[in-house]
Structures are given as structure tokens and as C-alpha cells.
N, C-alpha and C. Protein backbone atom coordinates (compact mmCIF):
# COMPACT_ATOMS: atom_id res chain seq x y z
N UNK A 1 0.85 -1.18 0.00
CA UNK A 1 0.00 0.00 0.00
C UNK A 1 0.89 1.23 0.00
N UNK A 2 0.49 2.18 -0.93
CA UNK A 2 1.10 3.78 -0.27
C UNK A 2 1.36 4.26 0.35
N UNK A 3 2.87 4.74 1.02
CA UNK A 3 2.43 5.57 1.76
C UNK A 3 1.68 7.21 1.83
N UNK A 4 1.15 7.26 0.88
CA UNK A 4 0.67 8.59 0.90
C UNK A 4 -0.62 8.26 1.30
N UNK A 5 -1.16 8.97 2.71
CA UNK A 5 -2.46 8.44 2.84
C UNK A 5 -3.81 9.12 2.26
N UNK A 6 -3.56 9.39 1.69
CA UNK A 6 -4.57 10.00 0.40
C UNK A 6 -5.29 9.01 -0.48
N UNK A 7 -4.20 8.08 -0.74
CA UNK A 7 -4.56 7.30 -1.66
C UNK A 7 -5.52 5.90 -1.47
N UNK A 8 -6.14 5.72 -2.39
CA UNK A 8 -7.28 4.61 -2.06
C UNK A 8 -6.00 3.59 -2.39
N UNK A 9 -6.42 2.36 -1.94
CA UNK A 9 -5.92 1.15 -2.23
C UNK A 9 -6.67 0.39 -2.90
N UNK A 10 -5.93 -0.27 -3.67
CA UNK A 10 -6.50 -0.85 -4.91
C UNK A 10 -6.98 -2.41 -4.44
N UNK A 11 -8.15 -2.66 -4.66
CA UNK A 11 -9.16 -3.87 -4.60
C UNK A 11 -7.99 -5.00 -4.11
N UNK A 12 -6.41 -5.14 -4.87
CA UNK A 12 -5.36 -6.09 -4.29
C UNK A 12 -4.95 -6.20 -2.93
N UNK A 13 -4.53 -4.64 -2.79
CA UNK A 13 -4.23 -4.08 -1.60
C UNK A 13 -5.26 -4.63 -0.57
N UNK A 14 -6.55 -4.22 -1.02
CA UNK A 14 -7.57 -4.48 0.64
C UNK A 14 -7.53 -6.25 0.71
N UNK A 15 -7.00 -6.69 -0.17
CA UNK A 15 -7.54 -8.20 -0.19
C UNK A 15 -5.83 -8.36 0.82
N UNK A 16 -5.34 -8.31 0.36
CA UNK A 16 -3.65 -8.42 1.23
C UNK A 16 -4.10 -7.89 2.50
N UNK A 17 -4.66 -6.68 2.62
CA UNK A 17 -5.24 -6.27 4.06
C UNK A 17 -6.28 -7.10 5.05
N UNK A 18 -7.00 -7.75 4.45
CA UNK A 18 -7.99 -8.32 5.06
C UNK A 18 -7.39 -9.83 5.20
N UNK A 19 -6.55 -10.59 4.41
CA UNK A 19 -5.48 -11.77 4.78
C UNK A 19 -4.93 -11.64 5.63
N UNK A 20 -4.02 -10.53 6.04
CA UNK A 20 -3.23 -10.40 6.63
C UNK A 20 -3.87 -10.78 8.51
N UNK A 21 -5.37 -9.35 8.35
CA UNK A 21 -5.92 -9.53 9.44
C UNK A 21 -6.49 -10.62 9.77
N UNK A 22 -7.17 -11.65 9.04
CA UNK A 22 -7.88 -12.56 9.27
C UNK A 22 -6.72 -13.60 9.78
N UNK A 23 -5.31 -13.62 9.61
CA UNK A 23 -4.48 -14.43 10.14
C UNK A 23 -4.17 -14.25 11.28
N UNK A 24 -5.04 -13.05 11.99
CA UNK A 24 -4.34 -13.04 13.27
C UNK A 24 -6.10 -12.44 14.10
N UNK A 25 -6.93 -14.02 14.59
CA UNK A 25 -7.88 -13.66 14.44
C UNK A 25 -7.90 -13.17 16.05
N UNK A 26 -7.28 -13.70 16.91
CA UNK A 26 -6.94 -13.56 18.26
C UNK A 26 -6.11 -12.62 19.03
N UNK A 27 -6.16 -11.60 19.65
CA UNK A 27 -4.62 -10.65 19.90
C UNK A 27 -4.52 -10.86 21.50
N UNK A 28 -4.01 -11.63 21.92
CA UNK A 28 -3.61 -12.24 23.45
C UNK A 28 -2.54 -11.83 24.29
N UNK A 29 -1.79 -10.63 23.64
CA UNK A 29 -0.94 -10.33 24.08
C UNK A 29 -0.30 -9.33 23.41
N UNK A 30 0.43 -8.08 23.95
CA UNK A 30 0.99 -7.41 23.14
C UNK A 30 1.75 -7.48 21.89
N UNK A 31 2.65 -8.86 22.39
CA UNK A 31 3.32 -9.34 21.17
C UNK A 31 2.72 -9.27 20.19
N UNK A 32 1.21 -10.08 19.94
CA UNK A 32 0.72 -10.66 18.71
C UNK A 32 0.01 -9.31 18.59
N UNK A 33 -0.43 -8.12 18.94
CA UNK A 33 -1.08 -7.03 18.29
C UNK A 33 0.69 -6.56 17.94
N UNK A 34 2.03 -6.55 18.45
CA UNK A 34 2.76 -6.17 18.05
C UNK A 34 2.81 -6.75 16.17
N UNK A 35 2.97 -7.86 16.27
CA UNK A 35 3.19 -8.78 15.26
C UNK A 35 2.32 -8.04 13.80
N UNK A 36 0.65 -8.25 14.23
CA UNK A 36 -0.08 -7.86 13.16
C UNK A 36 0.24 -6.41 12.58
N UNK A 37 0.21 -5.03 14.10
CA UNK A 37 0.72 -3.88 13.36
C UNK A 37 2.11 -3.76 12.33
N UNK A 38 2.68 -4.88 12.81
CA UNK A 38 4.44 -4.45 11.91
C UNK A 38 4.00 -5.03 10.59
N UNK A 39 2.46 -6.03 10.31
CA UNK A 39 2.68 -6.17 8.87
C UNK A 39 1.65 -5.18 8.13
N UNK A 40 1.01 -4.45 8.55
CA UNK A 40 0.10 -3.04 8.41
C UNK A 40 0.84 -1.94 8.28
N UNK A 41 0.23 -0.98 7.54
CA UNK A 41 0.78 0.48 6.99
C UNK A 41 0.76 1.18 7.88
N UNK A 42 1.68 1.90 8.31
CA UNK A 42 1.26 2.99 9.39
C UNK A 42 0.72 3.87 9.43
N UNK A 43 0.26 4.23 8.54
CA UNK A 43 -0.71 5.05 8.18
C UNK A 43 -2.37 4.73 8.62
N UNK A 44 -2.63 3.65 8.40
CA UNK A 44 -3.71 2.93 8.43
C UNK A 44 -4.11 3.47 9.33
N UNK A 45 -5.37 3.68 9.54
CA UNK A 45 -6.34 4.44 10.28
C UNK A 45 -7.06 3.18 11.34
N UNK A 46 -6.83 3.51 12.68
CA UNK A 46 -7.32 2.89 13.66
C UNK A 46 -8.76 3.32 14.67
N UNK A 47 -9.34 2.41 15.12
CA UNK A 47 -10.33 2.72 15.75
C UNK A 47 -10.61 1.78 17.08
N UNK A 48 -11.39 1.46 17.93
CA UNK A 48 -11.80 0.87 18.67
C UNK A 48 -13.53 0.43 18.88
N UNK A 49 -14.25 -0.69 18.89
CA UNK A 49 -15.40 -1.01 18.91
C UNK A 49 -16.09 -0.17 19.90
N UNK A 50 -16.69 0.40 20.01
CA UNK A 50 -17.61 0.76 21.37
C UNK A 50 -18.57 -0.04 22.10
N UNK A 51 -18.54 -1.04 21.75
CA UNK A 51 -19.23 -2.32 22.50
C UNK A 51 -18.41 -3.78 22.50
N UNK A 52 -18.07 -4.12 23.85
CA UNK A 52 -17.64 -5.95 24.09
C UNK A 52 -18.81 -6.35 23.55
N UNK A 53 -18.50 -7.48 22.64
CA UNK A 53 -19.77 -8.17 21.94
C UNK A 53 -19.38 -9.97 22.34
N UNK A 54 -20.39 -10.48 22.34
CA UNK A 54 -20.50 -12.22 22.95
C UNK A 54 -21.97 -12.40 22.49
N UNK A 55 -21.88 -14.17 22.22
CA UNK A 55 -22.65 -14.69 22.11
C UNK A 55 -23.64 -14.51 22.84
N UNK A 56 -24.56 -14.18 23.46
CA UNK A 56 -25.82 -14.30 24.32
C UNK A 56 -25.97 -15.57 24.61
N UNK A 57 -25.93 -16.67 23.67
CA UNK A 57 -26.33 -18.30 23.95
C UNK A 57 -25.21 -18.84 24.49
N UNK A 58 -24.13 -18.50 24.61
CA UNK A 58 -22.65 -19.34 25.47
C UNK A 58 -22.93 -18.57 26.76
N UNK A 59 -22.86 -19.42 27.69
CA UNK A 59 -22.99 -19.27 28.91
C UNK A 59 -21.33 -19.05 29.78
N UNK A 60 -20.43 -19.99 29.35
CA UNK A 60 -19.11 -19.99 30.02
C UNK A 60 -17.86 -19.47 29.01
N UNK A 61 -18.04 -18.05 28.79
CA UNK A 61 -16.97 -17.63 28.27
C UNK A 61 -16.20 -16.63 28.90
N UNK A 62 -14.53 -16.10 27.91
CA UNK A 62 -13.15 -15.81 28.34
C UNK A 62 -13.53 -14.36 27.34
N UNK A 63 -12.93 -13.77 27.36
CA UNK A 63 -12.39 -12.46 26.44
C UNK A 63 -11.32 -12.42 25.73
N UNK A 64 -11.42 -12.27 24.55
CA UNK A 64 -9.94 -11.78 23.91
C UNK A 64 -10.63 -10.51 22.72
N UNK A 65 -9.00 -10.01 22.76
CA UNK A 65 -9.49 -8.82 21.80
C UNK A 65 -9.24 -9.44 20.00
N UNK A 66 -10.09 -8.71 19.32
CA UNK A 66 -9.95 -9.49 17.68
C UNK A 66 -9.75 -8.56 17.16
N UNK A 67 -8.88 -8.04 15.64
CA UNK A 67 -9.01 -7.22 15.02
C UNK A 67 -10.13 -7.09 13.48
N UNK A 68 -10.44 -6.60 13.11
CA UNK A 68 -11.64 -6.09 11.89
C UNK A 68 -10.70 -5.38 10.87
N UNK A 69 -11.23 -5.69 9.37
CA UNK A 69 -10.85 -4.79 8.56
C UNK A 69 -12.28 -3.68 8.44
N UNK A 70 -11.73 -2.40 8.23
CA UNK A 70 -13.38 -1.59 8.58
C UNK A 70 -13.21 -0.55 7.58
N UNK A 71 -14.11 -0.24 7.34
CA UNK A 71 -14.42 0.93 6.47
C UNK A 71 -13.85 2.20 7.47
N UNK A 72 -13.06 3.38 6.50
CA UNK A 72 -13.24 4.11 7.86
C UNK A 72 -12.86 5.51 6.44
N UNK A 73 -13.84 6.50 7.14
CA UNK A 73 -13.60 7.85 5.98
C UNK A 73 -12.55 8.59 6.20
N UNK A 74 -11.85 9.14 5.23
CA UNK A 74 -10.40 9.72 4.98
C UNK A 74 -10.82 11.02 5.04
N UNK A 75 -10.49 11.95 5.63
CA UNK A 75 -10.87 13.65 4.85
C UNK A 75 -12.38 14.43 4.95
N UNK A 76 -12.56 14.13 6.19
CA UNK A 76 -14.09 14.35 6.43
C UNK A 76 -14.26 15.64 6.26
N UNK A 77 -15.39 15.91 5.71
CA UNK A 77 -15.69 17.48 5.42
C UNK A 77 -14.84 18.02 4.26
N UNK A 78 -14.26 17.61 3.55
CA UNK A 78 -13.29 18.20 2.17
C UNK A 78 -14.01 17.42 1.09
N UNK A 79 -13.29 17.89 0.09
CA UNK A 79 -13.68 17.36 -1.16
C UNK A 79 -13.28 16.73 -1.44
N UNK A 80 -12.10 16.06 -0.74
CA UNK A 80 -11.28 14.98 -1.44
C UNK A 80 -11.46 13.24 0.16
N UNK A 81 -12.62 13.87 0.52
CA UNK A 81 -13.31 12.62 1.65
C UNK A 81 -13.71 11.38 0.63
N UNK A 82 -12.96 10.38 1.41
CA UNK A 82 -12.99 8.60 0.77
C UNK A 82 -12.66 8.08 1.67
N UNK A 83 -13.28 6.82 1.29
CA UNK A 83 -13.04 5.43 2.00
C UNK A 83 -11.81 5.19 1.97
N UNK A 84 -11.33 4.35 3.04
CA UNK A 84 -9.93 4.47 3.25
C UNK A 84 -10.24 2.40 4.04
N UNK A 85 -9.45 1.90 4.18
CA UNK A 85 -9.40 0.85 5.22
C UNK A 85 -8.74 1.06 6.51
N UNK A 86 -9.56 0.42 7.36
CA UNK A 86 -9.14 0.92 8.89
C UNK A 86 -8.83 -0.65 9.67
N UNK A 87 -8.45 -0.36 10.68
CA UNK A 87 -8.27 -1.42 12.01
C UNK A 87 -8.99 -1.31 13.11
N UNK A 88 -10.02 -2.10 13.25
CA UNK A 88 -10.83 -1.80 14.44
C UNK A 88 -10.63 -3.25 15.31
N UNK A 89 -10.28 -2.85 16.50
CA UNK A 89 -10.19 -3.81 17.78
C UNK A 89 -10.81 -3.91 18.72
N UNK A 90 -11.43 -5.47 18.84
CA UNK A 90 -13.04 -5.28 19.11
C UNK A 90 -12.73 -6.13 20.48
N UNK A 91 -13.10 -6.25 21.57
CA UNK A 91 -13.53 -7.47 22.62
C UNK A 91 -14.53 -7.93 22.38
N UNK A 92 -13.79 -9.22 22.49
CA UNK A 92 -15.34 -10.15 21.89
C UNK A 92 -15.36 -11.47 23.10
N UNK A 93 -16.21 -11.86 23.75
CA UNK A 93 -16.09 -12.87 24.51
C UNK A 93 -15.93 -14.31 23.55
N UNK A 94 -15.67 -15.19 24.45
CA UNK A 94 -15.51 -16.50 22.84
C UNK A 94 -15.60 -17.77 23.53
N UNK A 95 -16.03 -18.85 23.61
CA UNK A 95 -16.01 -20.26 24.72
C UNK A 95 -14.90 -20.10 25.31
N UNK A 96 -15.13 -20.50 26.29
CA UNK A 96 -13.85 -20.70 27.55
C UNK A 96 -13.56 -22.16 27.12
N UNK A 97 -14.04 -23.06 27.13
CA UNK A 97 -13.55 -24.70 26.82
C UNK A 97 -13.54 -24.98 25.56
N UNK A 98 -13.39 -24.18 24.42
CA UNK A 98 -13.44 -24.21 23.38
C UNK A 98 -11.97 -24.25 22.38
N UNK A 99 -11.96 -25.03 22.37
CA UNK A 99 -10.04 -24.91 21.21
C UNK A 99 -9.91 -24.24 20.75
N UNK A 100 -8.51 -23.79 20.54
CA UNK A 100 -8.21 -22.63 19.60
C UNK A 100 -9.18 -21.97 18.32
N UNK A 101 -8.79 -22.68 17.62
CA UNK A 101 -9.59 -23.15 16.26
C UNK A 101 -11.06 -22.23 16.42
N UNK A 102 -12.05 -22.92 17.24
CA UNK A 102 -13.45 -22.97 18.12
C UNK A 102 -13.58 -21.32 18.57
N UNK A 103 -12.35 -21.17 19.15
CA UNK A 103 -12.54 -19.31 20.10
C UNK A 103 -12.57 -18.50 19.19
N UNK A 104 -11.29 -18.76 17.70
CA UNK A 104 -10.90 -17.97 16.67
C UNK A 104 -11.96 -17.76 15.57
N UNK A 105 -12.96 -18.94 15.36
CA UNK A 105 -14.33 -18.88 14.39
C UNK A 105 -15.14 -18.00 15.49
N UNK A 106 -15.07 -18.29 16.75
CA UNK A 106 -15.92 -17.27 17.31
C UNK A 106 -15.85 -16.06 17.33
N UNK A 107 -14.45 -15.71 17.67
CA UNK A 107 -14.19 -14.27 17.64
C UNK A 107 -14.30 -13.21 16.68
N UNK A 108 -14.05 -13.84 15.39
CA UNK A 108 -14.04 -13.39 14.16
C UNK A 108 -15.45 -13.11 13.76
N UNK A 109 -17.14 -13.57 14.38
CA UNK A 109 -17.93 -13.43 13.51
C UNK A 109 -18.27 -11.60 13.45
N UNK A 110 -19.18 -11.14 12.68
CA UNK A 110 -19.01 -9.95 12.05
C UNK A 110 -20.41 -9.38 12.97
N UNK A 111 -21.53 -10.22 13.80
CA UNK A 111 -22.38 -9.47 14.00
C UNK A 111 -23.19 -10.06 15.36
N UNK A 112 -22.42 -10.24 16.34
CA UNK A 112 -22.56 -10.24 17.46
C UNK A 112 -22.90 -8.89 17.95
N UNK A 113 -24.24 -9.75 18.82
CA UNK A 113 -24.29 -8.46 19.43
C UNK A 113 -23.92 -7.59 20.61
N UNK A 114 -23.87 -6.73 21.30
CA UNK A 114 -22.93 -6.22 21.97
C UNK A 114 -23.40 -6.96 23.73
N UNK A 115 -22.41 -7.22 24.50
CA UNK A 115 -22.55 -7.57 25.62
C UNK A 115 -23.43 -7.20 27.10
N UNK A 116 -23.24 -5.24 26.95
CA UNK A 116 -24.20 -4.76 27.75
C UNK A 116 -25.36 -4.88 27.03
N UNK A 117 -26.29 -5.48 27.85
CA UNK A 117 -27.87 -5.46 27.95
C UNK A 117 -28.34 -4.58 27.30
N UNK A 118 -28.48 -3.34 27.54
CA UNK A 118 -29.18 -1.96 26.96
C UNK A 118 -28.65 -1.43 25.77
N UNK A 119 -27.13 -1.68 25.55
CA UNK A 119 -26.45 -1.79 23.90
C UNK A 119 -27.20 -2.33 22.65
N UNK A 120 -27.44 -3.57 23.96
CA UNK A 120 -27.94 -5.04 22.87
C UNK A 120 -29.49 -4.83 22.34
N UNK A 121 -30.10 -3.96 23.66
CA UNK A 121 -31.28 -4.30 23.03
C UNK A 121 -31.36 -2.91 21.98
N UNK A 122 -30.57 -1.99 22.53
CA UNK A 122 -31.13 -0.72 20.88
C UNK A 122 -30.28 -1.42 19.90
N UNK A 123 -29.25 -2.50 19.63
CA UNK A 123 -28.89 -3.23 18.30
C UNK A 123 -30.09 -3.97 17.85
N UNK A 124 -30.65 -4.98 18.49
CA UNK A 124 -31.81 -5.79 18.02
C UNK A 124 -32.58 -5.08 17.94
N UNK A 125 -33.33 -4.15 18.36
CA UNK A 125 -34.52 -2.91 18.03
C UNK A 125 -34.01 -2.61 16.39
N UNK A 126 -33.17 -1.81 16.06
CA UNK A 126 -32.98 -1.00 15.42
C UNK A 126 -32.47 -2.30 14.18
N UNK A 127 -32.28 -3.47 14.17
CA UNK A 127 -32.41 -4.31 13.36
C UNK A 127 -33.22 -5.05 13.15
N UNK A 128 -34.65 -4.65 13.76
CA UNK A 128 -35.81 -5.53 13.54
C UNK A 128 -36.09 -6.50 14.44
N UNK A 129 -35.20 -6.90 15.45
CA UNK A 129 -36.03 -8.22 16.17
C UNK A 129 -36.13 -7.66 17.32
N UNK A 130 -37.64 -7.27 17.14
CA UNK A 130 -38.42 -6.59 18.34
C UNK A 130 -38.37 -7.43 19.38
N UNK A 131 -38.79 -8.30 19.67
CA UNK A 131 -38.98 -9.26 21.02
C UNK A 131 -38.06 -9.16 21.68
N UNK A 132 -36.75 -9.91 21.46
CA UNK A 132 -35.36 -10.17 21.74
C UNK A 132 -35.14 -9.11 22.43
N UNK A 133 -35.29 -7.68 21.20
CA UNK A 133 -34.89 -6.30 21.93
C UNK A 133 -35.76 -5.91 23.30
N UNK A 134 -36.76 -6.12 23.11
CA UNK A 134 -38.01 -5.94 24.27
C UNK A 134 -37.78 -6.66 25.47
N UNK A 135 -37.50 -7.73 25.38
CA UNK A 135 -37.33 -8.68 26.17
C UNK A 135 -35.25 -8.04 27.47
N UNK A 136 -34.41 -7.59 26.52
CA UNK A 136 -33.75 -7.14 26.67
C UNK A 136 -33.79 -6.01 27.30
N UNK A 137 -34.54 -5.12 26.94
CA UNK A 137 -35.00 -3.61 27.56
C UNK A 137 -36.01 -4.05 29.00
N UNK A 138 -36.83 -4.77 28.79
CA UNK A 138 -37.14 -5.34 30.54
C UNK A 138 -36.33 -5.54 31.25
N UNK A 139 -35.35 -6.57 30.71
CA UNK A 139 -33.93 -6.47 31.75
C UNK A 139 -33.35 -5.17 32.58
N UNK A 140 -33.06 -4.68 31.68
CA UNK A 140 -32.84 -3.37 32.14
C UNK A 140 -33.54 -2.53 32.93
N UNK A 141 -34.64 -2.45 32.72
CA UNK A 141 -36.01 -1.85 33.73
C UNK A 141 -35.28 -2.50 34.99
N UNK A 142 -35.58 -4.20 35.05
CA UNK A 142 -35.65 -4.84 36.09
C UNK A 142 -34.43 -4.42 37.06
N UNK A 143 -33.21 -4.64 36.63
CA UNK A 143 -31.99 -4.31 37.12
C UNK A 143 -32.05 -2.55 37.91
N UNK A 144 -33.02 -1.69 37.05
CA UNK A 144 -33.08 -0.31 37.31
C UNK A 144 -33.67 -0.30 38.88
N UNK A 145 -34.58 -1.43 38.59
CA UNK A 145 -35.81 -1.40 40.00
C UNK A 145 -35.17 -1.56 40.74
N UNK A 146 -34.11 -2.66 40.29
CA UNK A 146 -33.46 -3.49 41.69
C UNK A 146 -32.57 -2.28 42.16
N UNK A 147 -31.42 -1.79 41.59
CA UNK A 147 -31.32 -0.65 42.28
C UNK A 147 -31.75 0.36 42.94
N UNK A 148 -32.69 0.89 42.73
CA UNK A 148 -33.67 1.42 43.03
C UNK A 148 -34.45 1.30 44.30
N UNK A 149 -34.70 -0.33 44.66
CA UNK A 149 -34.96 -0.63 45.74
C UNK A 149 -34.02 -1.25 46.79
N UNK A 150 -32.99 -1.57 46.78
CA UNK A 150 -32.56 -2.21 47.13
C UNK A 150 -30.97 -1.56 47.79
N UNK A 151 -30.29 -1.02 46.59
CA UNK A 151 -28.99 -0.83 46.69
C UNK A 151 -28.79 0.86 46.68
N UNK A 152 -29.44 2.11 46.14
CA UNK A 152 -29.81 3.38 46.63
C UNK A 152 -30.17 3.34 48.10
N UNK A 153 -31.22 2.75 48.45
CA UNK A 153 -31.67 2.89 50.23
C UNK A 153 -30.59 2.68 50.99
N UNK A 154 -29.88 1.81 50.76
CA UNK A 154 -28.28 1.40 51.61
C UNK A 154 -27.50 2.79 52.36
N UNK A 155 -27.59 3.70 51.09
CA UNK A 155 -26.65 4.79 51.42
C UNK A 155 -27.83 6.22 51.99
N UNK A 156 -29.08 5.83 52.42
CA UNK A 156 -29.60 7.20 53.01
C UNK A 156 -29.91 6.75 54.38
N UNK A 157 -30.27 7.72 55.12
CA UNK A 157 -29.95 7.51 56.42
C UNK A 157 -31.75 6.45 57.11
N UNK A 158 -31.59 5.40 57.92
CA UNK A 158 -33.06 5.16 58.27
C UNK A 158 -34.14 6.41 58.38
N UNK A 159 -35.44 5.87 57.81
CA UNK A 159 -36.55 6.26 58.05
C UNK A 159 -35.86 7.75 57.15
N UNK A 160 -35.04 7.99 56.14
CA UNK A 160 -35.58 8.84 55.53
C UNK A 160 -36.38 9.01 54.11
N UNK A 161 -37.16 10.00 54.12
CA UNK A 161 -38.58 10.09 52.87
C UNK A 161 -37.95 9.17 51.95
N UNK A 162 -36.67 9.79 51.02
CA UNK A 162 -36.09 9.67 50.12
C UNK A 162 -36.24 8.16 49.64
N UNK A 163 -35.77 7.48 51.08
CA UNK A 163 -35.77 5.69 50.62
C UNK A 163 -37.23 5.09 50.11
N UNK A 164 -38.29 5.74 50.93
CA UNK A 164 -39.69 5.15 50.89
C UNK A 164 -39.84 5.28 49.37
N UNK A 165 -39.54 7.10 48.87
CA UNK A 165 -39.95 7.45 47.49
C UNK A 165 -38.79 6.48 46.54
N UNK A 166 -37.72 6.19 46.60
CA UNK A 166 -36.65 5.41 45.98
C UNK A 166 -37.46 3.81 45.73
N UNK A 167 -38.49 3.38 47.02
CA UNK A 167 -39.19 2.28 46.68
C UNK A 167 -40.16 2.24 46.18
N UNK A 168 -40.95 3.20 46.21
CA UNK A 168 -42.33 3.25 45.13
C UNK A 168 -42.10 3.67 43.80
N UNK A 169 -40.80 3.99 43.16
CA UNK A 169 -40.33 4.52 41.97
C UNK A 169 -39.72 3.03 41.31
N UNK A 170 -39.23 2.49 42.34
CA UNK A 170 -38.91 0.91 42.05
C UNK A 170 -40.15 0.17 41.53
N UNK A 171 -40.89 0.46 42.36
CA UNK A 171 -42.46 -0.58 42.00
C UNK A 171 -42.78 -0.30 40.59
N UNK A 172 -42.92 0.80 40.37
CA UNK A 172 -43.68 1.51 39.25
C UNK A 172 -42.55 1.02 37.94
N UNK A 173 -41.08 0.92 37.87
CA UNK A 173 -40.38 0.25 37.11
C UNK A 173 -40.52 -0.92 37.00
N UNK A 174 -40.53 -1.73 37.97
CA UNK A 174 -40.55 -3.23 38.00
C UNK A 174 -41.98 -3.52 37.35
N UNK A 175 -43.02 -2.78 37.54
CA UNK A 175 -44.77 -2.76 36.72
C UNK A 175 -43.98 -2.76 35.35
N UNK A 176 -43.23 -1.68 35.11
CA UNK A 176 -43.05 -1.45 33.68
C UNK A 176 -42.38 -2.66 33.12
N UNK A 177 -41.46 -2.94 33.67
CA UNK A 177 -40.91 -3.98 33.07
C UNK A 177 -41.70 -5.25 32.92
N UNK A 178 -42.60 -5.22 33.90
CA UNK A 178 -43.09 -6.79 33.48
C UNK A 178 -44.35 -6.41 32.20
N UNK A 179 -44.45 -5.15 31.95
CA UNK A 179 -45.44 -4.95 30.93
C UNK A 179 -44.51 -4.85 29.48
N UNK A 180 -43.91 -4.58 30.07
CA UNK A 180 -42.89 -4.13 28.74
C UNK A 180 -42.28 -6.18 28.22
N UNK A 181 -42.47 -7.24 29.65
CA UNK A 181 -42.19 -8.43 29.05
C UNK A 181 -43.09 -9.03 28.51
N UNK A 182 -44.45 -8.39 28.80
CA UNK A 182 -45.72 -9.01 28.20
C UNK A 182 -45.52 -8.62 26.95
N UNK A 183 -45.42 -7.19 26.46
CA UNK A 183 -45.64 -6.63 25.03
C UNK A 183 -44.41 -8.06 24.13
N UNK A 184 -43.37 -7.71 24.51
CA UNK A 184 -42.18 -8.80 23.92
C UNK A 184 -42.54 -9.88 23.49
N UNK A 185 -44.08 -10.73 24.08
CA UNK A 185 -44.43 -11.96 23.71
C UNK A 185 -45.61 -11.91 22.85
N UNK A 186 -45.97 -10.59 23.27
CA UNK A 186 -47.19 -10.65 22.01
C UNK A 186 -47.53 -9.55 20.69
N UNK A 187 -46.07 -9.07 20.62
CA UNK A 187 -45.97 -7.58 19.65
C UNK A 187 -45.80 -8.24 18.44
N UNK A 188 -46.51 -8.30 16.95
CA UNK A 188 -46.90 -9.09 15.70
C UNK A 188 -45.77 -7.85 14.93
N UNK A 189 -44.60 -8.50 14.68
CA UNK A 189 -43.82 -7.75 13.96
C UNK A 189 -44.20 -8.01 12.38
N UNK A 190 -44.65 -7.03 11.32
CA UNK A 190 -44.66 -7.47 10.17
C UNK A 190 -42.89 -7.81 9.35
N UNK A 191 -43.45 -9.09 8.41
CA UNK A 191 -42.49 -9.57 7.70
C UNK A 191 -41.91 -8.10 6.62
């Protein structure tokens, strides 16, 4: 690739780019993010995921970080703004008892969704699977209540207002949420 970072890279280039990354689907250690940057341009434009993403259905998993080849815009606001290829380094959870091989197909998939709860559910909302998302956003209610009732009162002093009102604000969440788990089972998403 060029070093002039202006320049697009040619359809060869991104394919050498995206080999390169896909050979190093795991980064476990400085070394091996050492390793992958020394065969990357320095130029190359870097980023970071804003969401740890994991399976939802694996129950016993580890973390490692993975790298992405990503779209990323060159020259924002000018006239000479283009696509450029970037490096994005994502945490991704992956089986804990799972072989190499097993963690590295995991880590690598492209559309996991993100790990915090309330991430996850505006990803599944905003991609169509209402329930999942709904069902997800109750969580969150629920967890809200529980604070709310439970772990706020801890820190005010006995018998003051604040805790009583901290528990009837709980109730009225925890209502919501279990309405908000009803809608999740019976909301008719059109095809």
C-alpha cells in the first residue's frame, strides 16, 4: 500500500489487508497485536469497537481482543473525503472450553451483538427483532428497579422520605418492566 495516505488502495491491496488480518484472528498479548501492526501500513487508520460483543447463547466464556478490517472515511468534510481501510479492535467474549480453532471462528464473527444489555437491546430494536430487543430492555427496567430498591436505600440515612420514594419509583419500574415483558411476547412484527 502507499504511503501517501490520500490514496485509495487498490481492490489487491484491501484483499492483502484483510489476509493479513484474518491471520491473526486472536490478539492475546501485546506481542501478537505487536506482530499484526508491523505487517500493516502505518498510516492505516485505527479505531476501537464501542461495544464488548459475545454470544448471548454461550454461557461460560473468556475475552480476547480481535481485530476487523473496517471501512473508515479519509478527509471528512473536504472534497477529497474517501473510503480508506481501517483497524478496528473489538472485545469479543468467545467459549472458555473451546479450542483454539473454536474461540478464533468465534471471535471473528461480524455481527454479534454487543454484551451490555441496553447496547444489545437498541442493536436488536434497530435491526428488527423486536422481542429479543423488548425482552432485553425489561432487563434493564428490572436491574433499574433493583437498584432502586434495594442498593440506593443502603446509602440514606433510616426512616428517611427519600428511601420510601426510591421504593415506590422501584415498584412503578418493575410494573413497567413486566409490561414491557408481556408486550415482547405478544408484539406481531410485520415480515
Amino acid at each position: 500500500m502507499s504511503s501517501d495516505p490520500e490514496s485509495t488502495p487498490t481492490p489487491k491491496q484491501e484483499g492483502q489487508l484483510a489476509a493479513t488480518i484474518a491471520a491473526h484472528p486472536m490478539l492475546d498479548s501485546v506481542g501478537a497485536l505487536t506482530a499484526l501492526l508491523a505487517q500493516l501500513p502505518p498510516e492505516m487508520a485505527l479505531k476501537l469497537d464501542e461495544h464488548v460483543r459475545a454470544d448471548p447463547s454461550e454461557r461460560d466464556q473468556v475475552y480476547t481482543v480481535t481485530p476487523r478490517l473496517v471501512g473508515m472515511v479519509s478527509g471528512i468534510g473536504t472534497e477529497t473525503a474517501h473510503m480508506t481501510p481501517g483497524l478496528e479492535l473489538g472485545t469479543v467474549y468467545v467459549p472458555a472450553d473451546g479450542e483454539e480453532d473454536v474461540q478464533a471462528a468465534a471471535a471473528v464473527r461480524r455481527h454479534l451483538p454487543p454484551f451490555d444489555t441496553l447496547a444489545r437491546a437498541e442493536d436488536r430494536i434497530d435491526d428488527g427483532n423486536l422481542r429479543e430487543g423488548l425482552k432485553d430492555l425489561s432487563a434493564v427496567l428490572q436491574n433499574i428497579a433493583l437498584l432502586l430498591e434495594e442498593t440506593a436505600p443502603k446509602w440514606l440515612a433510616r426512616g428517611d422520605e427519600a428511601a420510601e420514594s426510591l421504593r415506590v419509583e422501584a415498584g412503578r419500574i418493575a410494573h413497567a418492566a413486566d409490561r414491557v415483558t408481556q408486550l415482547a411476547e405478544t408484539v406481531e412484527v410485520p415480515e
